[in-house]
PDB file of N, CA and C in Angstrom:
ATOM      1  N   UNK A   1     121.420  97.176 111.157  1.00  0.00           N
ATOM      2  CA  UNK A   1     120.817  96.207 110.269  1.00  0.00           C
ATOM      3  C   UNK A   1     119.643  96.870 109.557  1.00  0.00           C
ATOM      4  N   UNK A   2     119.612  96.514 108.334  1.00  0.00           N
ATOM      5  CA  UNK A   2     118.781  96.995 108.070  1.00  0.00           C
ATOM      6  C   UNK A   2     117.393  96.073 106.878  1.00  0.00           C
ATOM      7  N   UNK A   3     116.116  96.752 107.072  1.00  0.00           N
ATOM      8  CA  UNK A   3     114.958  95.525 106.827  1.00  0.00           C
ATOM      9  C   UNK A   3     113.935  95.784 106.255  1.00  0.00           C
ATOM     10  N   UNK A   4     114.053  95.396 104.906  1.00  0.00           N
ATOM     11  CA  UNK A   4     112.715  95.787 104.193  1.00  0.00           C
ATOM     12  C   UNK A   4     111.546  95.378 104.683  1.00  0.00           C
ATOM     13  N   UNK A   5     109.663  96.035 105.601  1.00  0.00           N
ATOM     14  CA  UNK A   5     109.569  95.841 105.830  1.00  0.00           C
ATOM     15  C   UNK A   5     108.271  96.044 105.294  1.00  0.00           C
ATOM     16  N   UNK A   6     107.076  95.390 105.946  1.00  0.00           N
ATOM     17  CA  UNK A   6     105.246  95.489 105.325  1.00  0.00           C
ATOM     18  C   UNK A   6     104.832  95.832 107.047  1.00  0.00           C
ATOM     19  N   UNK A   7     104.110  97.407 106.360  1.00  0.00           N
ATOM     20  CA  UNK A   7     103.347  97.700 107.636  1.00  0.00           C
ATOM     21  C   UNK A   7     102.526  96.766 107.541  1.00  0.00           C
ATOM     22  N   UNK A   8     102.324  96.428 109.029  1.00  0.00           N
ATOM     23  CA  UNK A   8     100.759  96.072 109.875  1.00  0.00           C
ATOM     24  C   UNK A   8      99.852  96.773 110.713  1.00  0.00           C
ATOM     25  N   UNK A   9     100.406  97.776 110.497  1.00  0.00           N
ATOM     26  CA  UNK A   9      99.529  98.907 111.225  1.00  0.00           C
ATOM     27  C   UNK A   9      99.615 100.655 111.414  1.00  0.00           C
ATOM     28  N   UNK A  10      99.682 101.644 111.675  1.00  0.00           N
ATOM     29  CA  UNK A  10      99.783 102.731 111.342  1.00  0.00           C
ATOM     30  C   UNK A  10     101.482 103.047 111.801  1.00  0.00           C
ATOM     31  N   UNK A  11     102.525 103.520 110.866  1.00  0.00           N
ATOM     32  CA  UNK A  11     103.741 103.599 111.028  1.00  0.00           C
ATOM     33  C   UNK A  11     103.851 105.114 110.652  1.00  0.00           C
ATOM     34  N   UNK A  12     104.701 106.094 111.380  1.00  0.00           N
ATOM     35  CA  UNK A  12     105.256 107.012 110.626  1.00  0.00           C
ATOM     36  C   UNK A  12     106.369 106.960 109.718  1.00  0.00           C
ATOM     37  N   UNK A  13     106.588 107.900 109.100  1.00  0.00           N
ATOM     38  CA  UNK A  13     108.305 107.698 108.387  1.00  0.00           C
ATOM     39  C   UNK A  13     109.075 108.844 109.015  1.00  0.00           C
ATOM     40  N   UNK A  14     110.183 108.512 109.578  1.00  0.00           N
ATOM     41  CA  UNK A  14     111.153 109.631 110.234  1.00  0.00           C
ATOM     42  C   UNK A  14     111.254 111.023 109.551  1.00  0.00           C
ATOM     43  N   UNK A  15     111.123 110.610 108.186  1.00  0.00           N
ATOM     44  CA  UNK A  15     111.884 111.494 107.311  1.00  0.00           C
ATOM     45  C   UNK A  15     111.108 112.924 107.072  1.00  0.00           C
ATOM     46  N   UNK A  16     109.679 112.421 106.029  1.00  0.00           N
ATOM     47  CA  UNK A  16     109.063 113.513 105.958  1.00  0.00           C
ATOM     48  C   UNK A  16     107.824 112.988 106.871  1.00  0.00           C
ATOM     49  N   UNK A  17     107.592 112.592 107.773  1.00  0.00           N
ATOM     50  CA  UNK A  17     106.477 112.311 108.625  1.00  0.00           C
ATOM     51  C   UNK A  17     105.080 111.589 108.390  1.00  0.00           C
ATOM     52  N   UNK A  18     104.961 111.155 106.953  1.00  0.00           N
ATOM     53  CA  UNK A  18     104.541 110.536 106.063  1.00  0.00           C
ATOM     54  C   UNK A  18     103.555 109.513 106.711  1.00  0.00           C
ATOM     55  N   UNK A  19     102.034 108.778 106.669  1.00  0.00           N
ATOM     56  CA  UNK A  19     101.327 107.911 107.667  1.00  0.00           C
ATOM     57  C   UNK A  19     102.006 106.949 106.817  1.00  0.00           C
ATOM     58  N   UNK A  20     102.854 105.550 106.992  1.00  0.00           N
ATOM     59  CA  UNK A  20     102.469 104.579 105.921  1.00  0.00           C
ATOM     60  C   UNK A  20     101.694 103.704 106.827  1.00  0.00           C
ATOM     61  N   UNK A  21     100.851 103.408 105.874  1.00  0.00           N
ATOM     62  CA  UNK A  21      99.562 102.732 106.257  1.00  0.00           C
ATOM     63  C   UNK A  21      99.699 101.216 105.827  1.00  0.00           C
ATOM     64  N   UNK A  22      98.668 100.992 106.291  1.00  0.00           N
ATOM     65  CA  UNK A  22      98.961  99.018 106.582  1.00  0.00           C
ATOM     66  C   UNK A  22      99.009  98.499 104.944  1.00  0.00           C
ATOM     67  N   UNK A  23     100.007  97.763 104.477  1.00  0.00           N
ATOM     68  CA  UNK A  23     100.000  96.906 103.322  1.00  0.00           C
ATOM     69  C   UNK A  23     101.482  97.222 103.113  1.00  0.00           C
ATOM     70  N   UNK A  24     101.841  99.030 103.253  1.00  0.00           N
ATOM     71  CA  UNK A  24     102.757  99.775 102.291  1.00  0.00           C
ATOM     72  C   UNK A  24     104.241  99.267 102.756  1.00  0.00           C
ATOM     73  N   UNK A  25     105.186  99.182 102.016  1.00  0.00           N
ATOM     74  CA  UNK A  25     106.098  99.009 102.402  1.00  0.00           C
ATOM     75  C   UNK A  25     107.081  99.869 102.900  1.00  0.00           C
ATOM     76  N   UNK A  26     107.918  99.614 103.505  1.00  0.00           N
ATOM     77  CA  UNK A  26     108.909 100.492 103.936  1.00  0.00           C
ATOM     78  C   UNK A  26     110.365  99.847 104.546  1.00  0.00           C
ATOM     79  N   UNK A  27     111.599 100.870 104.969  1.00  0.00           N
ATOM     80  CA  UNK A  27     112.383 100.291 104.960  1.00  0.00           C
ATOM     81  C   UNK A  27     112.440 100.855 106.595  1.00  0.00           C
ATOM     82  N   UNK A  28     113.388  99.477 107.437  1.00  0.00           N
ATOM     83  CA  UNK A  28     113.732  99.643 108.968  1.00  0.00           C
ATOM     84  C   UNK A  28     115.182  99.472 109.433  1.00  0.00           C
ATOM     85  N   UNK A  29     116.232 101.047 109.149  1.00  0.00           N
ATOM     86  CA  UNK A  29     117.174 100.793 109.612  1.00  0.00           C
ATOM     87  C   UNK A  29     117.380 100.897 111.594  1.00  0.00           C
ATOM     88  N   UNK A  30     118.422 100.252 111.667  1.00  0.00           N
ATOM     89  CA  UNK A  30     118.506  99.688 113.066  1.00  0.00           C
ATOM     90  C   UNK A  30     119.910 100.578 112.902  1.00  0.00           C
ATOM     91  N   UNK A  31     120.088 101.716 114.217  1.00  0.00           N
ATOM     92  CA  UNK A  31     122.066 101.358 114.123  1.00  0.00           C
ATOM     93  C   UNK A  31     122.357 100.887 115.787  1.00  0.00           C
ATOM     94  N   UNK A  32     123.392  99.907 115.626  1.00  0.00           N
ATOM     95  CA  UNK A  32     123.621  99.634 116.677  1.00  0.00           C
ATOM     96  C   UNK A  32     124.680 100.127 117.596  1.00  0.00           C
ATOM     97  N   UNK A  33     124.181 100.605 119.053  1.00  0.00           N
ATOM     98  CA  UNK A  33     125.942 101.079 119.590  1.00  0.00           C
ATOM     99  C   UNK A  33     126.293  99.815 120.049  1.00  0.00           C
ATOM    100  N   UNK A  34     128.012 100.230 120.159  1.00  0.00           N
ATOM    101  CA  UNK A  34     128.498  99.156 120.678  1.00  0.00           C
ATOM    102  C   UNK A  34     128.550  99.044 121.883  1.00  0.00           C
ATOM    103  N   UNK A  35     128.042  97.746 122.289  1.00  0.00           N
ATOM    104  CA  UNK A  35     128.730  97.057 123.606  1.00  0.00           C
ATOM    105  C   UNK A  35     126.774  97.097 124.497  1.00  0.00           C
ATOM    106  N   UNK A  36     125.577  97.292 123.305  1.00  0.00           N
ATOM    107  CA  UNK A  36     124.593  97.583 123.242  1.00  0.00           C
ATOM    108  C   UNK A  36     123.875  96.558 122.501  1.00  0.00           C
ATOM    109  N   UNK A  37     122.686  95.961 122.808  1.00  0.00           N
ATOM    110  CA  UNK A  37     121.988  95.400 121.857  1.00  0.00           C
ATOM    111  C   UNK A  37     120.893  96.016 121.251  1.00  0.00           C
ATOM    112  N   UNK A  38     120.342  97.049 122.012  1.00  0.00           N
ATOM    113  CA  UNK A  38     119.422  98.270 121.640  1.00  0.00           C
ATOM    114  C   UNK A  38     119.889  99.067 120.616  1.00  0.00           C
ATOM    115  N   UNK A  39     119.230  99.723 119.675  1.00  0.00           N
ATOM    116  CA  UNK A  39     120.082 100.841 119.191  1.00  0.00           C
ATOM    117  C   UNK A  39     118.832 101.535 118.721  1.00  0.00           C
ATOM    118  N   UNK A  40     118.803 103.129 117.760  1.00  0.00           N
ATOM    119  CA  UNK A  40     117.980 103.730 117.112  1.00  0.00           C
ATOM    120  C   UNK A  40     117.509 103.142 115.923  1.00  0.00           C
ATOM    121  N   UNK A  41     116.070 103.241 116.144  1.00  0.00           N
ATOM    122  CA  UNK A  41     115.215 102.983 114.882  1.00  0.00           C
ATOM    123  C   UNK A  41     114.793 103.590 113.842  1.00  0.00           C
ATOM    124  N   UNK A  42     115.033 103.697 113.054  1.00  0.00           N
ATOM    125  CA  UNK A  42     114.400 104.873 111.906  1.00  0.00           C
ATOM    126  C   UNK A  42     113.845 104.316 110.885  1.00  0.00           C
ATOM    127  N   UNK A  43     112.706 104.958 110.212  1.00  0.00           N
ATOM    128  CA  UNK A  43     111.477 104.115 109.548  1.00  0.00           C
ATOM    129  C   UNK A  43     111.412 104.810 108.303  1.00  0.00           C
ATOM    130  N   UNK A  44     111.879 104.438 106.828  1.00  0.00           N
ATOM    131  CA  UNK A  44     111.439 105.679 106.019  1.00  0.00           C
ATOM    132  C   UNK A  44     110.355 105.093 104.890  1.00  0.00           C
ATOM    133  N   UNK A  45     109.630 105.678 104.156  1.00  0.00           N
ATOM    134  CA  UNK A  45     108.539 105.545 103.484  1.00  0.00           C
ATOM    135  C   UNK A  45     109.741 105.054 102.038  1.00  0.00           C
ATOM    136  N   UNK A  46     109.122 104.969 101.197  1.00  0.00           N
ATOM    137  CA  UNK A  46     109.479 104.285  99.874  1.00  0.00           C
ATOM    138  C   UNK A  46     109.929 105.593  99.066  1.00  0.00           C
ATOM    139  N   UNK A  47     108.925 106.430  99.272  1.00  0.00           N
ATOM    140  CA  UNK A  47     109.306 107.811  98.125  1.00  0.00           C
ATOM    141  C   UNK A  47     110.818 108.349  99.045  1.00  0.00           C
ATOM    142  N   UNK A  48     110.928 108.306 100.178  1.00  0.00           N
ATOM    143  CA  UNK A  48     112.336 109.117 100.687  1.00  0.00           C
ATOM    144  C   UNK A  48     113.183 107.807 100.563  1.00  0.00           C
ATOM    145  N   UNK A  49     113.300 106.703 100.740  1.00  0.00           N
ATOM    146  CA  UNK A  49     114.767 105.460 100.363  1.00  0.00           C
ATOM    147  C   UNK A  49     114.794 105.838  99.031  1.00  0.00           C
ATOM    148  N   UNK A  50     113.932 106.254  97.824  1.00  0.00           N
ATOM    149  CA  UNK A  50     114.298 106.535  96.221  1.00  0.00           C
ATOM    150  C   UNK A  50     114.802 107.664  96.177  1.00  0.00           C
ATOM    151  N   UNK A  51     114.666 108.498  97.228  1.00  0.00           N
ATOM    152  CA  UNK A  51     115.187 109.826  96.991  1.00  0.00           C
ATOM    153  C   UNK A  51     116.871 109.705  97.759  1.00  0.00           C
ATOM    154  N   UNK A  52     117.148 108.855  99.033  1.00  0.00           N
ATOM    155  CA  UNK A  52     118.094 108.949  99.645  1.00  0.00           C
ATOM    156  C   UNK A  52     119.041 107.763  99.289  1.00  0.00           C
ATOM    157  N   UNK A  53     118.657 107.256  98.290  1.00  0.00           N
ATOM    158  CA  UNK A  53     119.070 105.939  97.678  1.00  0.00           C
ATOM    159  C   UNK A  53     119.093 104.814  98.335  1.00  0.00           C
ATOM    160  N   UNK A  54     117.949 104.478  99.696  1.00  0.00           N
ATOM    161  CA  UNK A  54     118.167 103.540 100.148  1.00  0.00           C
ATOM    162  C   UNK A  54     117.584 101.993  99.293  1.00  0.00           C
ATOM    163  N   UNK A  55     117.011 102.684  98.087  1.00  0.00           N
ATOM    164  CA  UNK A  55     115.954 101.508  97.495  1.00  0.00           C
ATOM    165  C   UNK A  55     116.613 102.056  95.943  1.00  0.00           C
ATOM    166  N   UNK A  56     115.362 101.394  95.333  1.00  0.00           N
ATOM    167  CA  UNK A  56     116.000 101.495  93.538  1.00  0.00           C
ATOM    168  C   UNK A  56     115.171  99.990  93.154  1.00  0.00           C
ATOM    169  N   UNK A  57     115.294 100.308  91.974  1.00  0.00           N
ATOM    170  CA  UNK A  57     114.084  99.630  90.895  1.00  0.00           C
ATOM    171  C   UNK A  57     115.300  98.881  89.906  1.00  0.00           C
ATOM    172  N   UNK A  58     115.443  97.403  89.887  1.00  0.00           N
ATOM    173  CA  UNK A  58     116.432  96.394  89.746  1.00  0.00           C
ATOM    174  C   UNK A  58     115.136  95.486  88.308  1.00  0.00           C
ATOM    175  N   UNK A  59     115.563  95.383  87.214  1.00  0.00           N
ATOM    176  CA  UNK A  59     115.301  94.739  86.329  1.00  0.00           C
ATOM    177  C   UNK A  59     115.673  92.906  86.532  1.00  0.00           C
ATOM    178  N   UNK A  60     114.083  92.641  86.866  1.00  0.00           N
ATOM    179  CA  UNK A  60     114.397  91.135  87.002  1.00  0.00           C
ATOM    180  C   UNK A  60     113.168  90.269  85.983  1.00  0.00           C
ATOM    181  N   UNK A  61     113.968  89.297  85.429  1.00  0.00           N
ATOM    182  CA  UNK A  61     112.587  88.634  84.611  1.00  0.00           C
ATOM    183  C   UNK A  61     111.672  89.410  83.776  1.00  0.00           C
ATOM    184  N   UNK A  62     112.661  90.362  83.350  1.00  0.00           N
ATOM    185  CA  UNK A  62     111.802  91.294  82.277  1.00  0.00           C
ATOM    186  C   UNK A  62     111.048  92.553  83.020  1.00  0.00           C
ATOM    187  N   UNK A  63     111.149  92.818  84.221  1.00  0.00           N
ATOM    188  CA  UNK A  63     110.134  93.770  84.563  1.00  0.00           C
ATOM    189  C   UNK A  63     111.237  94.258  85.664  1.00  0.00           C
ATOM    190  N   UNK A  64     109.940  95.409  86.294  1.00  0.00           N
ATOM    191  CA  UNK A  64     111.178  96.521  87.239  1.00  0.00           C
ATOM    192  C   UNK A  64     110.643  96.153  88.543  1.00  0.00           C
ATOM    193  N   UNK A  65     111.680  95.697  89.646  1.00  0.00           N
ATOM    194  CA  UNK A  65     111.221  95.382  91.002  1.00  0.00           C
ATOM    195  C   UNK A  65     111.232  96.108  91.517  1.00  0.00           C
ATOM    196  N   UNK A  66     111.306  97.017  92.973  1.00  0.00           N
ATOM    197  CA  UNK A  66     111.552  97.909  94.074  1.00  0.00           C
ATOM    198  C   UNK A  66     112.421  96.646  94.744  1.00  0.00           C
ATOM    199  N   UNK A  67     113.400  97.264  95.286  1.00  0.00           N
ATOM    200  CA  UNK A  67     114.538  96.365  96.139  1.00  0.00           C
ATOM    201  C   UNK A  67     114.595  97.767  97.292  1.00  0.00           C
ATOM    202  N   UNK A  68     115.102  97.344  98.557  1.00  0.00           N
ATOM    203  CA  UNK A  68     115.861  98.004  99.291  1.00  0.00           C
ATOM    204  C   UNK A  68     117.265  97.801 100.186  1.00  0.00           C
ATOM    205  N   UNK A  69     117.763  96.137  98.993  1.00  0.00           N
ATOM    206  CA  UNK A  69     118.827  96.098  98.941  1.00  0.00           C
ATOM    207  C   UNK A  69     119.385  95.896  97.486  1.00  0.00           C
ATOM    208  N   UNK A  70     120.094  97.313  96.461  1.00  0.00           N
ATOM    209  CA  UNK A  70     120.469  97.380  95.609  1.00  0.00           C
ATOM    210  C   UNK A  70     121.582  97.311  95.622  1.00  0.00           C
ATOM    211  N   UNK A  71     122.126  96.642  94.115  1.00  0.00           N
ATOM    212  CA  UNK A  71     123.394  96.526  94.297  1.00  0.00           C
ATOM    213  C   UNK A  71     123.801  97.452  93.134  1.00  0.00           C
ATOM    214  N   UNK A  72     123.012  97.670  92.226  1.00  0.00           N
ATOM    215  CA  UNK A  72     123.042  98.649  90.900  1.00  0.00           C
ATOM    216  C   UNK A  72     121.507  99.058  90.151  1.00  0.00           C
ATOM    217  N   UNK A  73     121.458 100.211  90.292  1.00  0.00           N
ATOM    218  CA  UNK A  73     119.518 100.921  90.893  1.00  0.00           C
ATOM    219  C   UNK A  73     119.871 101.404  89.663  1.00  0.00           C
ATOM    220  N   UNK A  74     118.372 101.485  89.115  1.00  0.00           N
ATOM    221  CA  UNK A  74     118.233 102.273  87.876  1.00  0.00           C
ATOM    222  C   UNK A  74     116.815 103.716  88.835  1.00  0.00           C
ATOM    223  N   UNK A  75     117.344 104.958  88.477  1.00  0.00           N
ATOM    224  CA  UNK A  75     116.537 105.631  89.253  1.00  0.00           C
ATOM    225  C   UNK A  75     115.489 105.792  88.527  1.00  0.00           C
ATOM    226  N   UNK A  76     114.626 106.317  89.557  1.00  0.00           N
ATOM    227  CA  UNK A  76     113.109 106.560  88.636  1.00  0.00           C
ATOM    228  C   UNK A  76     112.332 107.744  89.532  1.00  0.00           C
TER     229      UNK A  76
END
């Protein structure tokens, strides 16, 4: 599962090791094994989901959002 999320407190990002710090957003994939309700957590900062395409910038109401569930990303 996965969860766009707002730090509350000092988070790393898996990826490039990145502090995100309290406000910043980020994304929280979950994978689950089966037959498990636990699974691995992985935390990535905003600049690596734009780079790994987990996010993307979606034209809504005239302006450009950050999503990190895209369905058609304009990159940036």
């Amino acid at each position: 599962m996965n969860r766009g999320c707002v730090s509350v407190g000092e988070v790393k990002c898996d990826s490039c090791k990145k502090l995100i710090e309290q406000g910043e957003r980020y994304l929280l994939m979950e994978e689950e094994e089966e037959g498990k309700g636990d699974g691995k957590k992985s935390r990535f900062c905003i600049e690596c989901c734009l780079a790994k395409g987990y996010a993307g910038y979606q034209e809504e109401k005239g302006e450009k959002v950050l999503t990190f569930f895209p369905t058609s990303v304009d990159s940036e």
